[in-house]
Each structure stands twice: as structure tokens, then as C-alpha cells.
PDB file of N, CA and C in Angstrom:
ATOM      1  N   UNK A   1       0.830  -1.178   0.000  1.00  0.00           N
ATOM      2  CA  UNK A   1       0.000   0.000   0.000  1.00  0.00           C
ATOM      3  C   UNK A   1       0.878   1.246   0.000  1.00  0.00           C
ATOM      4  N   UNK A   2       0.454   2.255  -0.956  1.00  0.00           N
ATOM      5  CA  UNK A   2       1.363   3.454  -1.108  1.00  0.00           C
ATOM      6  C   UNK A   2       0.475   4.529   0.512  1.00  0.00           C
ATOM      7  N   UNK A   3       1.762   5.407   0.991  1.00  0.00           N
ATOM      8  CA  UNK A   3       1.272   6.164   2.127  1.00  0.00           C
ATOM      9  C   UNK A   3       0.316   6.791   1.532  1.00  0.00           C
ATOM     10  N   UNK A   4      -0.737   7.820   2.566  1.00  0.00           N
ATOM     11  CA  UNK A   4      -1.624   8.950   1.629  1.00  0.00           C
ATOM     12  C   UNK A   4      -0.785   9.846   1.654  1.00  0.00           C
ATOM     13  N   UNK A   5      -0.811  10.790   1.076  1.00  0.00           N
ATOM     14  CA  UNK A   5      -0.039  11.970   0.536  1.00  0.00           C
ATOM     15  C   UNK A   5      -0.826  12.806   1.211  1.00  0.00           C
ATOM     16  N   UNK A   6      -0.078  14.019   2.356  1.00  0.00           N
ATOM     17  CA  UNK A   6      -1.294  14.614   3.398  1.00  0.00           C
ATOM     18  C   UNK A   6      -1.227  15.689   2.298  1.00  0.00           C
ATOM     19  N   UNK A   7      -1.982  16.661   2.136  1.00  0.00           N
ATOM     20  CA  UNK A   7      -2.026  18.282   1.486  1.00  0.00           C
ATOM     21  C   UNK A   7      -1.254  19.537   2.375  1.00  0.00           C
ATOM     22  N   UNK A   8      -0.955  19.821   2.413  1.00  0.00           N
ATOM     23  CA  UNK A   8      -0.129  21.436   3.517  1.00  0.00           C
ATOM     24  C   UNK A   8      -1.270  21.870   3.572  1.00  0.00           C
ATOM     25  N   UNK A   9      -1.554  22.125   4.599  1.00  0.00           N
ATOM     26  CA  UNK A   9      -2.807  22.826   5.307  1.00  0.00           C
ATOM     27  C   UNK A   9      -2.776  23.837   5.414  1.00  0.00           C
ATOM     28  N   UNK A  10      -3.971  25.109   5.096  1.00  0.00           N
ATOM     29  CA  UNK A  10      -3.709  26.616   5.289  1.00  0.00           C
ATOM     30  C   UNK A  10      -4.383  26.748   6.385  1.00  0.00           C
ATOM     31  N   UNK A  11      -4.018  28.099   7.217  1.00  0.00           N
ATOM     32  CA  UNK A  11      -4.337  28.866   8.002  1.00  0.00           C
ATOM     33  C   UNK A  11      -5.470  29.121   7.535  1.00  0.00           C
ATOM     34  N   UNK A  12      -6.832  29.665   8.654  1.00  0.00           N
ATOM     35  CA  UNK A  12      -7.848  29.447   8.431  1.00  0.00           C
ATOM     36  C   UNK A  12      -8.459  31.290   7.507  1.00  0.00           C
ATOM     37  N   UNK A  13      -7.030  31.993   7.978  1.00  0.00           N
ATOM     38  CA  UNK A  13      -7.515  33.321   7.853  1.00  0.00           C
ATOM     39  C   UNK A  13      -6.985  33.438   6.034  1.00  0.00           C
ATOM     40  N   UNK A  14      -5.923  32.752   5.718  1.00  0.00           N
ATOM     41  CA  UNK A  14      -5.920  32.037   4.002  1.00  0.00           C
ATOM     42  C   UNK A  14      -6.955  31.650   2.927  1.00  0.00           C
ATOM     43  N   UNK A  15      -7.982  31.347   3.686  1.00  0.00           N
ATOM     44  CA  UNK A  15      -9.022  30.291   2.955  1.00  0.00           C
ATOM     45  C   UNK A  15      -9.689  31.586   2.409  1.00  0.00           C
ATOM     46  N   UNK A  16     -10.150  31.369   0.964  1.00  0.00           N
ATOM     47  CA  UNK A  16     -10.856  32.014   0.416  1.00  0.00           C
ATOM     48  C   UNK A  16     -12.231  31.665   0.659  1.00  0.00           C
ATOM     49  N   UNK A  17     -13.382  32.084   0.069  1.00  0.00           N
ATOM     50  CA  UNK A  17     -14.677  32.144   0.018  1.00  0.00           C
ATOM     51  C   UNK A  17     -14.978  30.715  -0.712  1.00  0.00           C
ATOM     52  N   UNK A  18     -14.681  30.729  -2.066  1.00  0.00           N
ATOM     53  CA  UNK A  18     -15.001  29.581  -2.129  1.00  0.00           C
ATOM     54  C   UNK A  18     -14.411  28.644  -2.252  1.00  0.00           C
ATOM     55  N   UNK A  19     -13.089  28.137  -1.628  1.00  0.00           N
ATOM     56  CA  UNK A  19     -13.073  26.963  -0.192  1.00  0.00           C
ATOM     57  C   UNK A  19     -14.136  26.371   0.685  1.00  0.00           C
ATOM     58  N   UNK A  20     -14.215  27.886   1.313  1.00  0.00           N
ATOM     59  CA  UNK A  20     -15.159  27.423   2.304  1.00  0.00           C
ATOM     60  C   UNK A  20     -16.685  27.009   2.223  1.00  0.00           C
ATOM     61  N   UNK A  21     -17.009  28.188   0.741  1.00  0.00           N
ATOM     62  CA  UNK A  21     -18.462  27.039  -0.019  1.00  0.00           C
ATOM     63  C   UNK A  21     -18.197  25.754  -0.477  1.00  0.00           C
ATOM     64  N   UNK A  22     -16.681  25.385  -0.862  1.00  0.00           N
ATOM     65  CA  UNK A  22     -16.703  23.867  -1.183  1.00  0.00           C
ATOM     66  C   UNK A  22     -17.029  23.083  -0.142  1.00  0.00           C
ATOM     67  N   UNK A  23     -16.227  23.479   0.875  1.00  0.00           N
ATOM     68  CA  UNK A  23     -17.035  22.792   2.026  1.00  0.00           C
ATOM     69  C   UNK A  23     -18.075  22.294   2.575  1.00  0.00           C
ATOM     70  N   UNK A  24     -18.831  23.623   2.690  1.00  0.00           N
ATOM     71  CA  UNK A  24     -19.942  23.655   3.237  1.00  0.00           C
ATOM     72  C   UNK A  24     -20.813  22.373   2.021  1.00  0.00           C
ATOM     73  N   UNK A  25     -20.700  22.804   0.232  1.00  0.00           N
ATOM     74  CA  UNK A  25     -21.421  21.936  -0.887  1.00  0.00           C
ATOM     75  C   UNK A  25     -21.285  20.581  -0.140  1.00  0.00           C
ATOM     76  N   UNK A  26     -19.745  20.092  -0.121  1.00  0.00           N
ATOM     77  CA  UNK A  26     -19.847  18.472   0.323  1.00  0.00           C
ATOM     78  C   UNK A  26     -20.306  18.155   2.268  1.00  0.00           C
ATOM     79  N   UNK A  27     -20.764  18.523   2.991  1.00  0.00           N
ATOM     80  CA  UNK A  27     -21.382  18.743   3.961  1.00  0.00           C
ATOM     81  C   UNK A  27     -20.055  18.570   5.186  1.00  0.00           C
ATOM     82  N   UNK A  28     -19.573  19.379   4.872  1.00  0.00           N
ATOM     83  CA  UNK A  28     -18.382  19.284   6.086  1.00  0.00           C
ATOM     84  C   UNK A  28     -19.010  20.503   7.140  1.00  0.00           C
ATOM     85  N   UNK A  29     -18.773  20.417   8.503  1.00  0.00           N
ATOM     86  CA  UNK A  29     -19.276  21.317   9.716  1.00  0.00           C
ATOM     87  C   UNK A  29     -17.691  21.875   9.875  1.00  0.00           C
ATOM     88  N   UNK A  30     -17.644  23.304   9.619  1.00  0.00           N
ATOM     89  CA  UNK A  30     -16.525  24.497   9.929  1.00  0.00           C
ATOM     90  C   UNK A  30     -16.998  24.777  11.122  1.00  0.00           C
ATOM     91  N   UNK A  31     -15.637  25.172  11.768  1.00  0.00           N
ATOM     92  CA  UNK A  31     -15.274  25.823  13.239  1.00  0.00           C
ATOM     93  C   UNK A  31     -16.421  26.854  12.931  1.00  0.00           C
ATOM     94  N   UNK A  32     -16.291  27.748  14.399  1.00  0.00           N
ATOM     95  CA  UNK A  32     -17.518  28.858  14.235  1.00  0.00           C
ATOM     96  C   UNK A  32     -16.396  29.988  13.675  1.00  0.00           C
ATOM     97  N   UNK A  33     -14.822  30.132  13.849  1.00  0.00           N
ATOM     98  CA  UNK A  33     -14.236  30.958  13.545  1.00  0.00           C
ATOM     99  C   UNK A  33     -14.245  31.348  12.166  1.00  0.00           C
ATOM    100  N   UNK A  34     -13.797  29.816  11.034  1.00  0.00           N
ATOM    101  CA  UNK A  34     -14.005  29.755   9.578  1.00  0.00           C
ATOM    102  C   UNK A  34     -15.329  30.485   9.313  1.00  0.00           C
ATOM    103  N   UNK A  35     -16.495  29.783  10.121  1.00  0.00           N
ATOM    104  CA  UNK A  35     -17.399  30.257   9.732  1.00  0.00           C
ATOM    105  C   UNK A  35     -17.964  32.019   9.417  1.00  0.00           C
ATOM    106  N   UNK A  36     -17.265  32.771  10.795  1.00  0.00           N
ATOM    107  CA  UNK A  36     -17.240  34.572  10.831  1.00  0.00           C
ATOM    108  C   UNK A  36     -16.348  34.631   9.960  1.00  0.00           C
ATOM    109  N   UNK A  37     -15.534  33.816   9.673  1.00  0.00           N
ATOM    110  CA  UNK A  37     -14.558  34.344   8.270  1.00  0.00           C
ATOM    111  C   UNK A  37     -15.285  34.614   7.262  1.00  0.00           C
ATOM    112  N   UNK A  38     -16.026  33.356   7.028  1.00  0.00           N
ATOM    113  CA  UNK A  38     -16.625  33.224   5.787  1.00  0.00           C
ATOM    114  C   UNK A  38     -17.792  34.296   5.288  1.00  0.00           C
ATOM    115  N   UNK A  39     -18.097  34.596   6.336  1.00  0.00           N
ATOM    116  CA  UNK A  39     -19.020  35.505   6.259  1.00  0.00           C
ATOM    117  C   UNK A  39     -18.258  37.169   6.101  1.00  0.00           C
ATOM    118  N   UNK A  40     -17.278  37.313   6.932  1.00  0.00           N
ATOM    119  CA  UNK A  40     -16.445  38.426   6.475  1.00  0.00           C
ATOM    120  C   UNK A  40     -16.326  38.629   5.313  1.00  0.00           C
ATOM    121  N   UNK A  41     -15.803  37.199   5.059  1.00  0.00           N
ATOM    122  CA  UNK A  41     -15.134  37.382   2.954  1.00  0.00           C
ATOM    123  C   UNK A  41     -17.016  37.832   1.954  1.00  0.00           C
ATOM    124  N   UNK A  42     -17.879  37.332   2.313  1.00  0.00           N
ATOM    125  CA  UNK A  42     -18.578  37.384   1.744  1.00  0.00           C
ATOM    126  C   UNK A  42     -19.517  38.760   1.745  1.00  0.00           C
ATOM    127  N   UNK A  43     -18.951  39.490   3.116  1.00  0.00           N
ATOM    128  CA  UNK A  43     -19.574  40.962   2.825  1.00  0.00           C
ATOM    129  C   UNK A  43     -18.835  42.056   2.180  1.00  0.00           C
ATOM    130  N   UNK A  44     -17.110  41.304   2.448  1.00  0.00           N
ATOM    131  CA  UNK A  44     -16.503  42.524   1.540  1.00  0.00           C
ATOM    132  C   UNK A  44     -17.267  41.961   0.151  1.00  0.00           C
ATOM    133  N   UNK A  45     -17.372  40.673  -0.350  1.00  0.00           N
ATOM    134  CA  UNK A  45     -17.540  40.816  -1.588  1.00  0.00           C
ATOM    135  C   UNK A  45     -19.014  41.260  -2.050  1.00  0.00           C
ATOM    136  N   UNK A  46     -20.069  41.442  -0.878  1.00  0.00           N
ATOM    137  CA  UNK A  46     -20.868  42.629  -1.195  1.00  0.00           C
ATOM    138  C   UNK A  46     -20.426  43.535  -1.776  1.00  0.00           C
ATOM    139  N   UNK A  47     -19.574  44.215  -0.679  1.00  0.00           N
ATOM    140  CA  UNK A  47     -19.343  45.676  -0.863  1.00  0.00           C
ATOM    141  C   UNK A  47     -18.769  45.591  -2.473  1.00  0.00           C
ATOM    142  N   UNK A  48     -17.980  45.309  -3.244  1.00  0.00           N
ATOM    143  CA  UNK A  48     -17.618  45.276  -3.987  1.00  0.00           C
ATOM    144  C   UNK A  48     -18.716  44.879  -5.853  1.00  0.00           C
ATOM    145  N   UNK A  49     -19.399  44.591  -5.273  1.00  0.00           N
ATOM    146  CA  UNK A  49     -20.219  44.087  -6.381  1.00  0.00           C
ATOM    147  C   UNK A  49     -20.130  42.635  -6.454  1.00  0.00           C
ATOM    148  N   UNK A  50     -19.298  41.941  -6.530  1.00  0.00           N
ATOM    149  CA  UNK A  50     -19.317  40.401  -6.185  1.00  0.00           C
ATOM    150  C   UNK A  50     -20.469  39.734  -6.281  1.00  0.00           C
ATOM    151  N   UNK A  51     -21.224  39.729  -5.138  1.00  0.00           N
ATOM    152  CA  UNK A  51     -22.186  38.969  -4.739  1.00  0.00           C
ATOM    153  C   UNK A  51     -23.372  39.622  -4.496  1.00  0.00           C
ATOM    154  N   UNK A  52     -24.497  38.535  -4.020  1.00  0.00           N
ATOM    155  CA  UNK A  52     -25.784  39.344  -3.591  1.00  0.00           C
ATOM    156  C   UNK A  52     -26.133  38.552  -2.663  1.00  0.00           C
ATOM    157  N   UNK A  53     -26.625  38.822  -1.300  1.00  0.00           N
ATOM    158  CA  UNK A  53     -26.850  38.132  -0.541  1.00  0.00           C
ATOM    159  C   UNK A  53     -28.070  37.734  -0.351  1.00  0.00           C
ATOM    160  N   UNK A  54     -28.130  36.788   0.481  1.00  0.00           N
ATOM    161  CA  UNK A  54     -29.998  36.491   0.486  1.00  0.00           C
ATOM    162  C   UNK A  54     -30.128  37.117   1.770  1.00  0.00           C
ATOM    163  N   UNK A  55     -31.548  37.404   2.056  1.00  0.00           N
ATOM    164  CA  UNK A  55     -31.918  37.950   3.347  1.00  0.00           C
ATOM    165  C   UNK A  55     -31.699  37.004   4.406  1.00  0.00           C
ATOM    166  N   UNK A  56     -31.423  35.914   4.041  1.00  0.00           N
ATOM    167  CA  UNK A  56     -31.369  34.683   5.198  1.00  0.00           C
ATOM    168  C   UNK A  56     -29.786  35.478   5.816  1.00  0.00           C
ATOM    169  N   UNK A  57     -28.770  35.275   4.845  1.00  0.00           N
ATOM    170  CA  UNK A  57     -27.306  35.413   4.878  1.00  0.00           C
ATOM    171  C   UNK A  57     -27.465  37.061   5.923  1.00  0.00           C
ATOM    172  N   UNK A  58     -28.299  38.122   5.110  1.00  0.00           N
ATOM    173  CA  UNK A  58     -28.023  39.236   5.562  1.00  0.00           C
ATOM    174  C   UNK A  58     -28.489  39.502   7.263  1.00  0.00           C
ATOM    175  N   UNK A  59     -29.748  38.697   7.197  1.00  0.00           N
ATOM    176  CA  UNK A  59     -29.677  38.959   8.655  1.00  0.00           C
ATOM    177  C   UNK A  59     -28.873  37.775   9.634  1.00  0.00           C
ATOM    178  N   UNK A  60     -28.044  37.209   9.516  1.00  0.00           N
ATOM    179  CA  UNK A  60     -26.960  36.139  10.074  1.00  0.00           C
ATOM    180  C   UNK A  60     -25.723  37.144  10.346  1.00  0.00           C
ATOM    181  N   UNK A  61     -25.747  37.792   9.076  1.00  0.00           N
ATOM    182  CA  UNK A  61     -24.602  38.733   9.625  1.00  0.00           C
ATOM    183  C   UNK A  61     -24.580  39.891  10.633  1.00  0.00           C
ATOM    184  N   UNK A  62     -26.433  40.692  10.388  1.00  0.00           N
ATOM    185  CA  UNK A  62     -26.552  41.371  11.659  1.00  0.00           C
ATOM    186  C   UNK A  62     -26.468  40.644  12.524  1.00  0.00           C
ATOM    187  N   UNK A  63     -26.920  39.600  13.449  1.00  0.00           N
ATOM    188  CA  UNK A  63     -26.646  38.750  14.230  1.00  0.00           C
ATOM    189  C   UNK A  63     -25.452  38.746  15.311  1.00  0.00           C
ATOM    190  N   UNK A  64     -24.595  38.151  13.623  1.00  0.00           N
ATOM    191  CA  UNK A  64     -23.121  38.101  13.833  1.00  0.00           C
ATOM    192  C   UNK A  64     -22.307  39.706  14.672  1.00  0.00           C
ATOM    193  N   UNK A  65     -22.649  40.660  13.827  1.00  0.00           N
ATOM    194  CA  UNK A  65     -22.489  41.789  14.456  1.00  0.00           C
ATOM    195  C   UNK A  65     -22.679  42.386  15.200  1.00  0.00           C
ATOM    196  N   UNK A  66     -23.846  41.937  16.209  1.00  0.00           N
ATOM    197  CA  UNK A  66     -24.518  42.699  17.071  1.00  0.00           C
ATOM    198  C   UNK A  66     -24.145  42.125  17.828  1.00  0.00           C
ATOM    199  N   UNK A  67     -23.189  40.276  17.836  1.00  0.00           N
ATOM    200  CA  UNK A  67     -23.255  39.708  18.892  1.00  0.00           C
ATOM    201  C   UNK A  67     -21.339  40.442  19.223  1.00  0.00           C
ATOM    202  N   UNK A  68     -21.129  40.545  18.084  1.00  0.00           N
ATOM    203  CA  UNK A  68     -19.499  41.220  18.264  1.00  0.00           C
ATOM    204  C   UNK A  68     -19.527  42.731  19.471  1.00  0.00           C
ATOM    205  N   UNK A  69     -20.456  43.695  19.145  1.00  0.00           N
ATOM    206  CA  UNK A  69     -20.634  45.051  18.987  1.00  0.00           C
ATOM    207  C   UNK A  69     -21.014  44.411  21.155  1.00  0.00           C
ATOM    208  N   UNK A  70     -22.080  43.484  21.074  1.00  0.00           N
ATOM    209  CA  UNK A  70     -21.956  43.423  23.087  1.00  0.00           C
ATOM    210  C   UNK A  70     -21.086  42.852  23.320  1.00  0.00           C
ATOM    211  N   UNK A  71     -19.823  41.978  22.856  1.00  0.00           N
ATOM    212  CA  UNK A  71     -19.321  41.531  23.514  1.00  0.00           C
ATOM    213  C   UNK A  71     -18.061  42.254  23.682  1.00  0.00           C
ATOM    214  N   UNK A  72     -18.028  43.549  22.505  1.00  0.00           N
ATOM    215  CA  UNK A  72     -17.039  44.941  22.827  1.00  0.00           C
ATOM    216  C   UNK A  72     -17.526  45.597  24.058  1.00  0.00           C
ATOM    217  N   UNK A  73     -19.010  45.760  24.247  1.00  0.00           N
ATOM    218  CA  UNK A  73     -19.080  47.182  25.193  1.00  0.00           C
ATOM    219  C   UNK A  73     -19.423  45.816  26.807  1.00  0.00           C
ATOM    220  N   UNK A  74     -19.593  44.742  26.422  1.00  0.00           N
ATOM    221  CA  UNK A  74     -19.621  44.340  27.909  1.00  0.00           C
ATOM    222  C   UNK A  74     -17.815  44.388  28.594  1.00  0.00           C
ATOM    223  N   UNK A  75     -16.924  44.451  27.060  1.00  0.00           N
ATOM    224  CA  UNK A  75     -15.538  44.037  27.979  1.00  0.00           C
ATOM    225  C   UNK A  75     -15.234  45.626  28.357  1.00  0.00           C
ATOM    226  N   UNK A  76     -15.935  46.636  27.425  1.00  0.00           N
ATOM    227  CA  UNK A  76     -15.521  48.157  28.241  1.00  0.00           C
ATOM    228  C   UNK A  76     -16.202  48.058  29.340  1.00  0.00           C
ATOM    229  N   UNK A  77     -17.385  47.553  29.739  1.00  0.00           N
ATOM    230  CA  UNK A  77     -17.665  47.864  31.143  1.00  0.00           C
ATOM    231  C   UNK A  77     -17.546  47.026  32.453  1.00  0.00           C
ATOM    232  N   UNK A  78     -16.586  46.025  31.846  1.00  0.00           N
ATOM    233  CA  UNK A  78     -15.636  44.999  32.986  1.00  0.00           C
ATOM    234  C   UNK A  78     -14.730  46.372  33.320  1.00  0.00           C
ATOM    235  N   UNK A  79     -13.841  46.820  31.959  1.00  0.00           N
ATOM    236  CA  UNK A  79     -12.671  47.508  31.991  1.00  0.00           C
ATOM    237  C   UNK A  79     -12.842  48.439  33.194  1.00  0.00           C
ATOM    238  N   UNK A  80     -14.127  48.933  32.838  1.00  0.00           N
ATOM    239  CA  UNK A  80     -14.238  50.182  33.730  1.00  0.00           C
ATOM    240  C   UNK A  80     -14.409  50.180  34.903  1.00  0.00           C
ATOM    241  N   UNK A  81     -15.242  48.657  35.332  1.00  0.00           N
ATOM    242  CA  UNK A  81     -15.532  48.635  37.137  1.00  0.00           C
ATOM    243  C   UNK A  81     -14.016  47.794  37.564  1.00  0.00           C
ATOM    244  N   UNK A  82     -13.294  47.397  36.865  1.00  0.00           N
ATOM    245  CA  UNK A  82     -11.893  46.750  37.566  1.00  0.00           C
ATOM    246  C   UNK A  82     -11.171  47.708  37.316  1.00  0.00           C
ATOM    247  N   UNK A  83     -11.224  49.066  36.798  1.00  0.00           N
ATOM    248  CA  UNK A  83     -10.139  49.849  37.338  1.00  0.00           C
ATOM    249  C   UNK A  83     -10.100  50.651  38.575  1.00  0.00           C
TER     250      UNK A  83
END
């Protein structure tokens, strides 16, 4: 039997967009990190003309953002009662 031949593995912040739709097509479950990646890559490529999102996608990303945006102002207001 010949060994398998492994692939060099990229860093997750490497992976393009669609990588990570190949993925997702053959039903593989991504970290939740890949996953805010993936969604990163896919709003710059809003912004750009690229893509169009579905309303499903668009409100996942408010979501995504709103859950970023408390978990900024809860660590300013740790910051502020431990100083």
C-alpha cells in the first residue's frame, strides 16, 4: 500500500470564500471561527459588487455583528468597574 499523501494545510484566515463554499457543498461542519470568516469574505464581496446576498445570509450577519458590537461594550464595562 502506497502512504496517503497529506495536502499542507492553510491557516484558516488564508481560505478564500469559495473553499469554504466547497465545504460547506460536500457537507463538512466548519469551526464557528471559519465560519465569521466566511461571512467576512462574503460581505466585503458585497461591498464590492461580487455577490448578492440572500436575506437569510443578511440577517446572520446582523446577528453576527450585534453579537461582536456586546461583547465589545460588555468588555468596556468589565474595563471600567476593575479599574
Amino acid at each position: 500500500m502506497k502512504p496517503v499523501q497529506q495536502q499542507k494545510l492553510k491557516h484558516w484566515s488564508r481560505m478564500t470564500a469559495n473553499e469554504i463554499a466547497f465545504y460547506y457543498s460536500k457537507g463538512c461542519k466548519v469551526f464557528p471561527t471559519l465560519y465569521s470568516h466566511y461571512f467576512d469574505l462574503l460581505t466585503h464581496m458585497e461591498r464590492q459588487g461580487q455577490v448578492c446576498l440572500t436575506p437569510k445570509a443578511v440577517l446572520e450577519r446582523y446577528h453576527m455583528q450585534l453579537q461582536r458590537r456586546i461583547e465589545i461594550r460588555l468588555r468596556r464595562i468589565a474595563n471600567a468597574i476593575n479599574r
